[in-house]
N, C-alpha and C. Protein backbone atom coordinates (compact mmCIF):
# COMPACT_ATOMS: atom_id res chain seq x y z
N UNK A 1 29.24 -7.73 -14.32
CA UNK A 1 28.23 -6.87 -14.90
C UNK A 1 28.25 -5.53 -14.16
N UNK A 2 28.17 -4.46 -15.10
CA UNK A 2 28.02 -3.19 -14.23
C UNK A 2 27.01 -2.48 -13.50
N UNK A 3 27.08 -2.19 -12.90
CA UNK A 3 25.89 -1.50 -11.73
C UNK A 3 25.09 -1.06 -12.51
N UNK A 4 24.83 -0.23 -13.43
CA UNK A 4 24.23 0.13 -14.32
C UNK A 4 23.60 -1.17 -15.28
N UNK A 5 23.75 -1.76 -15.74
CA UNK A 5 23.36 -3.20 -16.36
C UNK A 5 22.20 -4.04 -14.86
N UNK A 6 23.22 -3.71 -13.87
CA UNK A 6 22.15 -4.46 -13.02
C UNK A 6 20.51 -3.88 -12.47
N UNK A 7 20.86 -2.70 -12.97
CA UNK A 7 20.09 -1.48 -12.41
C UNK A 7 19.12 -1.52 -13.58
N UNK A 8 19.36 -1.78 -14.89
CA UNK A 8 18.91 -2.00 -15.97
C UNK A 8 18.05 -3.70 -16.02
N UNK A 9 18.39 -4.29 -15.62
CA UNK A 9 17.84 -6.23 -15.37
C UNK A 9 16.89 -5.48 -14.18
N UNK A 10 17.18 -4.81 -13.21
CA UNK A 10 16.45 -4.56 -11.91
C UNK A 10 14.73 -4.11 -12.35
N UNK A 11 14.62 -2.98 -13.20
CA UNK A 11 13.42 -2.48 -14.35
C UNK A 11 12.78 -3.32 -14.89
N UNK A 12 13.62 -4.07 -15.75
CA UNK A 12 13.13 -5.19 -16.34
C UNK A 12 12.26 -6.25 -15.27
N UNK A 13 12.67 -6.63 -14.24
CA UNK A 13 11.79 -7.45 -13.39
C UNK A 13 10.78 -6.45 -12.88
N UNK A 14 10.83 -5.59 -12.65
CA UNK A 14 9.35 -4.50 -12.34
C UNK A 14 8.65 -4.27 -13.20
N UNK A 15 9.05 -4.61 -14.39
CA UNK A 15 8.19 -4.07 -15.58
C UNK A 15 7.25 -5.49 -15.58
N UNK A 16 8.21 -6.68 -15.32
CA UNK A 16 7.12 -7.90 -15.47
C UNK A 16 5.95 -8.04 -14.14
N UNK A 17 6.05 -7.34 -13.30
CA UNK A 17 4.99 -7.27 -12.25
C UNK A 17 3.90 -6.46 -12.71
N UNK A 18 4.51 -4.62 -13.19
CA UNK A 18 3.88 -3.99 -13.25
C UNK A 18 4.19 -2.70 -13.99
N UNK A 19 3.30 -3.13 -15.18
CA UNK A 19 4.50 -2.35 -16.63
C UNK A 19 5.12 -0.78 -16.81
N UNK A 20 4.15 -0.03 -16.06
CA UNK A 20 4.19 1.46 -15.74
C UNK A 20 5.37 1.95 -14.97
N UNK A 21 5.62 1.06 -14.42
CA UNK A 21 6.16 1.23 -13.03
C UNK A 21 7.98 1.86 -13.20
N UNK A 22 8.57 1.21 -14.01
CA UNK A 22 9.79 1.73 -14.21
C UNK A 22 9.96 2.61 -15.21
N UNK A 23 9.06 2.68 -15.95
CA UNK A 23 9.14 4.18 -16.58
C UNK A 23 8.77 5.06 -16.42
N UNK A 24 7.60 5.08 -15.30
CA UNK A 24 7.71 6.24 -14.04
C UNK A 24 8.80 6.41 -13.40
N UNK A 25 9.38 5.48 -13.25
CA UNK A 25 10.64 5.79 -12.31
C UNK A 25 11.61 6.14 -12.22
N UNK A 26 11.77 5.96 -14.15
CA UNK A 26 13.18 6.34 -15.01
C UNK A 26 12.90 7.84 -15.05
N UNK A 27 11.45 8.16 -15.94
CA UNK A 27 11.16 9.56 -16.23
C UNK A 27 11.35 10.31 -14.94
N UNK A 28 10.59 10.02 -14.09
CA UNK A 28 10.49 11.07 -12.54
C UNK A 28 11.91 11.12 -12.68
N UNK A 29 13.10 10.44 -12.27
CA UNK A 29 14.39 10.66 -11.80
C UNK A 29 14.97 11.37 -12.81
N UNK A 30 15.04 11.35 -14.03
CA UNK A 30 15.50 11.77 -15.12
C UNK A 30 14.83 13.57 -15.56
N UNK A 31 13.44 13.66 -14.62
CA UNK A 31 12.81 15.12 -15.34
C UNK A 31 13.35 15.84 -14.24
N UNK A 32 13.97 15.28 -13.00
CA UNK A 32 14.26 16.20 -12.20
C UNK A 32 15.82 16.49 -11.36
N UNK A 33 16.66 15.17 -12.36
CA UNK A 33 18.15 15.64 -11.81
C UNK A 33 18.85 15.58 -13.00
N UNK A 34 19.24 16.92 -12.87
CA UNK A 34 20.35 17.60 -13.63
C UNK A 34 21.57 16.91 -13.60
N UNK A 35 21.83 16.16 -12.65
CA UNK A 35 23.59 15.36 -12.78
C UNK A 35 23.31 13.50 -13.55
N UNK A 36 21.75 13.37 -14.20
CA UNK A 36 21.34 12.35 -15.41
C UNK A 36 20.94 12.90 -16.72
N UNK A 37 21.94 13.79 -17.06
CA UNK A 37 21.05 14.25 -18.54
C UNK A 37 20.74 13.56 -19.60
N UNK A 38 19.51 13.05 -19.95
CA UNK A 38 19.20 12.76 -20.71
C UNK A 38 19.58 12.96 -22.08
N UNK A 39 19.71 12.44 -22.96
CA UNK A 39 20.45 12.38 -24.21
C UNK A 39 20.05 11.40 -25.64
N UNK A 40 20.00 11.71 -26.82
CA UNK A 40 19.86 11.26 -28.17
C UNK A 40 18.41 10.19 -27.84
N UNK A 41 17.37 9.31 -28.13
CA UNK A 41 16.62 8.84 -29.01
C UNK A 41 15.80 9.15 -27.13
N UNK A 42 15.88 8.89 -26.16
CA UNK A 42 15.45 8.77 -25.19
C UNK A 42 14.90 9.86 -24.52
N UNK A 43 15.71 11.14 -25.08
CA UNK A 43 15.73 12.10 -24.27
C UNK A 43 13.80 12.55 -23.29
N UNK A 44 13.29 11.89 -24.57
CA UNK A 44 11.61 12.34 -24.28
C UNK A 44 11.36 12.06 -22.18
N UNK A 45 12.01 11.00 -22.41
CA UNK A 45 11.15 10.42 -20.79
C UNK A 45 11.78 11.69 -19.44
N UNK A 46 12.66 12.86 -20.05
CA UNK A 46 13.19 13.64 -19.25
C UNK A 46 12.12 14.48 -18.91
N UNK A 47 11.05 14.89 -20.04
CA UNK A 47 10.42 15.92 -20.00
C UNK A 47 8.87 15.95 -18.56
N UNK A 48 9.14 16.67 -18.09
CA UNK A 48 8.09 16.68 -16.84
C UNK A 48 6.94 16.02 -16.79
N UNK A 49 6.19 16.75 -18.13
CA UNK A 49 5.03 16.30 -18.15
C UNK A 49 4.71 14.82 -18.89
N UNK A 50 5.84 14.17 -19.27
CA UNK A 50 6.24 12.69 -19.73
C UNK A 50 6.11 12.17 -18.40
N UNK A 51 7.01 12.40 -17.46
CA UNK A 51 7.26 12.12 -16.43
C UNK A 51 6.19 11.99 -15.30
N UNK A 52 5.18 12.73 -15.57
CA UNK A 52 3.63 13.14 -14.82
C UNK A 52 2.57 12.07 -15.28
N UNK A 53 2.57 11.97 -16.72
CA UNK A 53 1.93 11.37 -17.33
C UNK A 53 2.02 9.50 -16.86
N UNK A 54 3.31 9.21 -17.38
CA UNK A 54 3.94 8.30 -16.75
C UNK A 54 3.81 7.78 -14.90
N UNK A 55 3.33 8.81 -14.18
CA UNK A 55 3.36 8.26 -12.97
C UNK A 55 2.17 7.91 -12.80
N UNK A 56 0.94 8.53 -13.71
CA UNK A 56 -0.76 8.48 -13.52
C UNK A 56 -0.71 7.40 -14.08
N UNK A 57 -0.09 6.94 -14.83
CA UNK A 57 -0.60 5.55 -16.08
C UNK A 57 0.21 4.14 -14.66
N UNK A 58 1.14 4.93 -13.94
CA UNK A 58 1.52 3.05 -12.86
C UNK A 58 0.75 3.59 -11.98
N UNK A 59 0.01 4.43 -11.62
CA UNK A 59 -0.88 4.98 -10.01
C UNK A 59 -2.51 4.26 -10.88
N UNK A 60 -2.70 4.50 -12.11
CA UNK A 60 -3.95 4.04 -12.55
C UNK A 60 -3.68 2.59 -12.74
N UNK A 61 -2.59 1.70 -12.87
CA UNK A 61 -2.15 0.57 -13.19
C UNK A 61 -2.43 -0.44 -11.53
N UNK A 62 -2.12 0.11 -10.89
CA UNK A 62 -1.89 -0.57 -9.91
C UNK A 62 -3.07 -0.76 -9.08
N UNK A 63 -3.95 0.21 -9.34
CA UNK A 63 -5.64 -0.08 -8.68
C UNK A 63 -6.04 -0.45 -9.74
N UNK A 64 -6.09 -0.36 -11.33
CA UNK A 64 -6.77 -1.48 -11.72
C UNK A 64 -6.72 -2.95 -12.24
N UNK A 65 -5.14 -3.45 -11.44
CA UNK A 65 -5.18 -4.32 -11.56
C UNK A 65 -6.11 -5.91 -10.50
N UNK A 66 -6.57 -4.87 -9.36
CA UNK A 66 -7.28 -5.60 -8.84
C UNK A 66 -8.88 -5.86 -9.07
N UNK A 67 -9.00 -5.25 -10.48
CA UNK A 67 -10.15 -4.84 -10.50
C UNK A 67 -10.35 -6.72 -11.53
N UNK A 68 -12.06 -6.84 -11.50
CA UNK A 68 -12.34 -8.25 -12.00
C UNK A 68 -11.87 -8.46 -13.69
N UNK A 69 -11.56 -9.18 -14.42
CA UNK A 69 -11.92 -9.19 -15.76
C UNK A 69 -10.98 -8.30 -16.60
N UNK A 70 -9.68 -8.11 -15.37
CA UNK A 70 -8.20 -7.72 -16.69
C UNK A 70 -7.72 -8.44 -16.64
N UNK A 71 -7.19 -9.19 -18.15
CA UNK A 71 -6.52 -9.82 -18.79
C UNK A 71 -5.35 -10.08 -18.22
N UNK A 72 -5.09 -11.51 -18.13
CA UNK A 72 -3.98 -12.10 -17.60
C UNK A 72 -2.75 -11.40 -18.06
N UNK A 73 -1.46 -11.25 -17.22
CA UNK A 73 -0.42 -10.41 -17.53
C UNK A 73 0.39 -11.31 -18.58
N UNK A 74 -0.06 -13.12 -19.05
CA UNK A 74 0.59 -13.35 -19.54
C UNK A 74 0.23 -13.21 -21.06
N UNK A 75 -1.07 -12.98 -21.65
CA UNK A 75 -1.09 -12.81 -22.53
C UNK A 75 -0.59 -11.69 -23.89
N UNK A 76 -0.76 -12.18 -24.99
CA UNK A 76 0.22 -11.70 -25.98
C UNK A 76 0.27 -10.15 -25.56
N UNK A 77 -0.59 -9.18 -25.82
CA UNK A 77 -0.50 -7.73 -25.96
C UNK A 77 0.64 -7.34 -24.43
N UNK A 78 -0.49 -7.96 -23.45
CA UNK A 78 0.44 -7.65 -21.73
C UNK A 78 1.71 -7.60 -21.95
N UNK A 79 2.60 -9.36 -22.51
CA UNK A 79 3.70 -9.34 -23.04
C UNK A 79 4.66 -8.21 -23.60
N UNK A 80 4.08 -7.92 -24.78
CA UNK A 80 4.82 -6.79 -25.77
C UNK A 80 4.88 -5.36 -24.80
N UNK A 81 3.43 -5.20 -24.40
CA UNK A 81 3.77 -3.63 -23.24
C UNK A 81 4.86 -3.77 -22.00
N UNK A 82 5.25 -5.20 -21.49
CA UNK A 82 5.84 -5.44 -20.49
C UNK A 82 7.40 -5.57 -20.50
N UNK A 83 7.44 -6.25 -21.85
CA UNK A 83 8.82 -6.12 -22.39
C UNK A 83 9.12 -4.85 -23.16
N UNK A 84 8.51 -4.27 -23.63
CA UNK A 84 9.01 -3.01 -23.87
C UNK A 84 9.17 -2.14 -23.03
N UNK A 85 7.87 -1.69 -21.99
CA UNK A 85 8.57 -1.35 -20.69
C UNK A 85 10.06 -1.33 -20.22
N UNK A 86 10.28 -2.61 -20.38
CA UNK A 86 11.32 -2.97 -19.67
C UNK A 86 12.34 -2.78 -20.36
N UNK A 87 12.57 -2.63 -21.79
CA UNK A 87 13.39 -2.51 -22.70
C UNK A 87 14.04 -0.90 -22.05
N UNK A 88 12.89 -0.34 -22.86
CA UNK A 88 13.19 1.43 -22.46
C UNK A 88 13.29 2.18 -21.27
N UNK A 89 12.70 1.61 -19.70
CA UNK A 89 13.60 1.80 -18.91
C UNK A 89 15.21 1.73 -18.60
N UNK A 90 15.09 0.74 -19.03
CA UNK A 90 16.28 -0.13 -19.22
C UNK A 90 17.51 0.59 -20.14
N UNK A 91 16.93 0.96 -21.25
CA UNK A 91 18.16 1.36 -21.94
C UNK A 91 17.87 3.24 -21.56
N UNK A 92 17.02 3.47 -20.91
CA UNK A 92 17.14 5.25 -20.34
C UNK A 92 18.25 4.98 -19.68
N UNK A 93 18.50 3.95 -18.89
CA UNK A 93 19.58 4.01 -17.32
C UNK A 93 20.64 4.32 -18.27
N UNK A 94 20.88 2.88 -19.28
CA UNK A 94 22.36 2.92 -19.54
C UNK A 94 22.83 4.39 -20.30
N UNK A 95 21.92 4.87 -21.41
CA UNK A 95 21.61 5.92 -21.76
C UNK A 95 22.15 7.13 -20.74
N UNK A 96 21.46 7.59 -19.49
CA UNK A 96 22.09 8.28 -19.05
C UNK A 96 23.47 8.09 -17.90
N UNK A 97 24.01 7.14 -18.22
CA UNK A 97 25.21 6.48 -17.74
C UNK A 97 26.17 6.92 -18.85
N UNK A 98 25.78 7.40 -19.78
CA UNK A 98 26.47 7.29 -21.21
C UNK A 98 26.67 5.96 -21.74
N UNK A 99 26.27 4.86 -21.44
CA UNK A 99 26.76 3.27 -21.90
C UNK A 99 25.72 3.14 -23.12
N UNK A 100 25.84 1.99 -23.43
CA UNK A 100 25.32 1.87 -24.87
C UNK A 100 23.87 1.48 -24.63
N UNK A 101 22.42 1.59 -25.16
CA UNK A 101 21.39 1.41 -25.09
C UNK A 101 21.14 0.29 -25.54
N UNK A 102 21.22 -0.93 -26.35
CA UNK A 102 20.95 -2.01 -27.08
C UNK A 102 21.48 -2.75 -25.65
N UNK A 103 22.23 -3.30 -24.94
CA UNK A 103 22.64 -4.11 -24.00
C UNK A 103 21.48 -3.93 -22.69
N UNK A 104 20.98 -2.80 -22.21
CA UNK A 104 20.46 -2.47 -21.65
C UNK A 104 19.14 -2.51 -21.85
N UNK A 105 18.62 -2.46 -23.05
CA UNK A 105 17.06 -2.91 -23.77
C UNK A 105 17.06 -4.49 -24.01
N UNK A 106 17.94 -5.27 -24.25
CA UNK A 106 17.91 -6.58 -24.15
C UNK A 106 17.88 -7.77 -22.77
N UNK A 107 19.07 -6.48 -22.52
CA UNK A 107 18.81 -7.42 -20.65
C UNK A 107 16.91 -6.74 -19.52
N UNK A 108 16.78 -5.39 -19.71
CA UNK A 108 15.66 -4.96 -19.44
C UNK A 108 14.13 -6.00 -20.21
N UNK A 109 14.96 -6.04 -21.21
CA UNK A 109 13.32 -6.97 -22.10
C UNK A 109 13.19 -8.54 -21.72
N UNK A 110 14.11 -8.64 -21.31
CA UNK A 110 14.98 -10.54 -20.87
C UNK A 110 14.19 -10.40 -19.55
N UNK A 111 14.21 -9.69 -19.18
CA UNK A 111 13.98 -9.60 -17.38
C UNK A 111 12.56 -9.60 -17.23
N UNK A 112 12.21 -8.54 -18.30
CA UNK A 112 10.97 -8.11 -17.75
C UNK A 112 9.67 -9.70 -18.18
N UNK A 113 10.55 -10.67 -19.55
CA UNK A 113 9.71 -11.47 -20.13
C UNK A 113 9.41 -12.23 -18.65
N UNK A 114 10.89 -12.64 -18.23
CA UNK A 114 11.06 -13.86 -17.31
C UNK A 114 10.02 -13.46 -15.94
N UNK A 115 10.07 -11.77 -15.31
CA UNK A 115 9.03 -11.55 -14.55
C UNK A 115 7.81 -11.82 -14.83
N UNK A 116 7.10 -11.78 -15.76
CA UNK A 116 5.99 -12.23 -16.35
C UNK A 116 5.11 -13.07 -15.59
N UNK A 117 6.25 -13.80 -16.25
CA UNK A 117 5.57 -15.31 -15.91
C UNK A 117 6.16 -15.77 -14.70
N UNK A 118 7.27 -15.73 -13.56
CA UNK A 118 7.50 -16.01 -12.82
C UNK A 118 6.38 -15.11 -11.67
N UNK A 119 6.03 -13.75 -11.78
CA UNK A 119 5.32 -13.29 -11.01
C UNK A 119 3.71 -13.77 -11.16
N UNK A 120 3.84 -14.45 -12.23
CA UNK A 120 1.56 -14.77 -12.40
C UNK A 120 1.68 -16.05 -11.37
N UNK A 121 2.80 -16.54 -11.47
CA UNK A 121 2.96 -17.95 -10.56
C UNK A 121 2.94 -17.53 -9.20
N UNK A 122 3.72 -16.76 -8.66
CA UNK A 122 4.03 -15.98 -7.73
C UNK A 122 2.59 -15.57 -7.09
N UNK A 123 1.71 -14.77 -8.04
CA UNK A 123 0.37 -14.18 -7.38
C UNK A 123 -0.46 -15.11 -7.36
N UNK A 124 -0.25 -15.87 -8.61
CA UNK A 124 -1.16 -17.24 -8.31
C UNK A 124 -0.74 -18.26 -7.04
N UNK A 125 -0.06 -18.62 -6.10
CA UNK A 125 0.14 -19.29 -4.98
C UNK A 125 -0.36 -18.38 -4.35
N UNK A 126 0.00 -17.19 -3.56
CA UNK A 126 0.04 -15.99 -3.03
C UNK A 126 -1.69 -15.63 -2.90
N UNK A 127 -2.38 -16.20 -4.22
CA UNK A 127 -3.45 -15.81 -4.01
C UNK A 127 -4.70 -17.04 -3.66
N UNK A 128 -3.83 -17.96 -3.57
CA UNK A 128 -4.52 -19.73 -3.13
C UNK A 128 -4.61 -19.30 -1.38
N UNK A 129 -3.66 -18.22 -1.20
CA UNK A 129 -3.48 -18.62 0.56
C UNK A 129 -4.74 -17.11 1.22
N UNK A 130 -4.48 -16.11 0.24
CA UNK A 130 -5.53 -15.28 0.60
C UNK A 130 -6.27 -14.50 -0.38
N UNK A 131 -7.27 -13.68 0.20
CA UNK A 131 -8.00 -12.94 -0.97
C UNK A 131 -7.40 -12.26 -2.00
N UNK A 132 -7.71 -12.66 -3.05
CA UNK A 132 -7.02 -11.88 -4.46
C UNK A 132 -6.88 -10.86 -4.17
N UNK A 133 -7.17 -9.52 -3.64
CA UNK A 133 -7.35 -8.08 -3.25
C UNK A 133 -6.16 -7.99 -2.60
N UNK A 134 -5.90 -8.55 -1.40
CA UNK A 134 -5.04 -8.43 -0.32
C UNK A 134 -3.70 -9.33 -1.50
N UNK A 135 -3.53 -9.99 -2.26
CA UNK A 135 -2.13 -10.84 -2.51
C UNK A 135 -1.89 -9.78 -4.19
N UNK A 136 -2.91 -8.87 -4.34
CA UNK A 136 -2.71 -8.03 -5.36
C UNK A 136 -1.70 -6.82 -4.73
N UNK A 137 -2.70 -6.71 -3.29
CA UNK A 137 -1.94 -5.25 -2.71
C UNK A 137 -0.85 -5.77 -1.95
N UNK A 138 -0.58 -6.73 -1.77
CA UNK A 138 1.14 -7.37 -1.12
C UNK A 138 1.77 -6.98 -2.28
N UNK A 139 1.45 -7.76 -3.76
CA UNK A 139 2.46 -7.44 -4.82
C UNK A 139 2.59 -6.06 -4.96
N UNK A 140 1.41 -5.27 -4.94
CA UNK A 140 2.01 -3.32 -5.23
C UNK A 140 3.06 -3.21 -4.26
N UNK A 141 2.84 -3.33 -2.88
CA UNK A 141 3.68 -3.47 -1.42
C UNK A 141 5.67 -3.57 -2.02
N UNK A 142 5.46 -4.77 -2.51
CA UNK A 142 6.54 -4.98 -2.79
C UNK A 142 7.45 -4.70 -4.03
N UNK A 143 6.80 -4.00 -5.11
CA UNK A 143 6.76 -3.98 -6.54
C UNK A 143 7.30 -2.17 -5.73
N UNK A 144 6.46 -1.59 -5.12
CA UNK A 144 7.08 -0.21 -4.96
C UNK A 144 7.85 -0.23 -4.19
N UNK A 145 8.10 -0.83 -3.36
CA UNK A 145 9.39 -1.05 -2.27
C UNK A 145 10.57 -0.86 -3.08
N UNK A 146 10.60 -2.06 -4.09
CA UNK A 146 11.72 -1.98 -4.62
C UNK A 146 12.13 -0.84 -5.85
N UNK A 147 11.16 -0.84 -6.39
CA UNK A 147 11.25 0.64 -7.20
C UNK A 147 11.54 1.63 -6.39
N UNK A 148 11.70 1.68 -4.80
CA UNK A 148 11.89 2.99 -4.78
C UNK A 148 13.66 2.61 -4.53
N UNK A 149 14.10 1.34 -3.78
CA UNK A 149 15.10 1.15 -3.91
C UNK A 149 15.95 1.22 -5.21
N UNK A 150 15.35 1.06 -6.47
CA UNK A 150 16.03 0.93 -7.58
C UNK A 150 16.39 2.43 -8.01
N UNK A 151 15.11 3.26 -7.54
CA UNK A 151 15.30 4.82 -7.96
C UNK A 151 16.31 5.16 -7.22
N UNK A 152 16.67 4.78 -6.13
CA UNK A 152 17.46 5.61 -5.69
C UNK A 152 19.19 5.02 -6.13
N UNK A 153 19.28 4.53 -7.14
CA UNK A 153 20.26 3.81 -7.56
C UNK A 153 20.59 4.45 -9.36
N UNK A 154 19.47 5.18 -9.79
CA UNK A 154 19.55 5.89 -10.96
C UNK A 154 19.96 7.66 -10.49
């Protein structure tokens, strides 16, 4: 599989933690380097203020997910925003790789389903051992860790 494909599956599992998150990450990298030009159906997530917009919606995502009485990440709507997330990060990478976008929206949407539900399990143990607050802000901890590792790979 190519670096790019993996880099593309990589989104997809961030999108199932935390749906904002890689399309902030695609847009930011994409509105501000000239050697990823953006190109044909995608081009939008290049534009700055996409890119701005996009970082307020995972910075507003991530404090209110600790908040009481939001909807489990596994249910239907969460789903569809999480896999699509993950789709269209996903196919921005291959996109500005020049590779084909459909391979890259399938493995991104594959990833992001399987994070889903592997991460509610994940926060659910995680949050048997300590306060929901603190096993919410471990998962941001680690959810941006690796996003920043992944950015620096686009």
């Amino acid at each position: 599989m190519s670096r790019d494909l993996w880099t593309a599956v990589g989104l997809g599992l961030l999108a199932g933690h935390r749906s904002m998150m890689p399309l902030a990450l695609v847009a930011g990298r994409l509105s501000r380097a000239p050697d990823h030009p953006a190109s044909g159906p995608l081009r939008w997530l290049s534009d700055r203020r996409v890119a701005r917009g996009l970082q307020w919606a995972a910075a507003g995502e991530l404090a209110a997910d600790k908040l009481p009485g939001i909807p489990s990440r596994t249910t239907p709507p969460s789903l569809v925003v999480r896999s699509g997330a993950g789709a269209l990060a996903a196919a921005a990478v291959m996109g500005a790789a020049g590779r084909a976008l459909l391979p890259g929206a399938l493995a991104g949407a594959a990833a992001a389903m399987a994070a889903t539900f592997a991460s509610r399990k994940l926060r659910q143990f995680v949050s048997d051992r300590m306060p929901p607050f603190a096993a919410g802000a471990l998962e941001d901890a680690a959810v941006v860790g690796a996003g920043r590792a992944l950015a620096r790979r686009l």
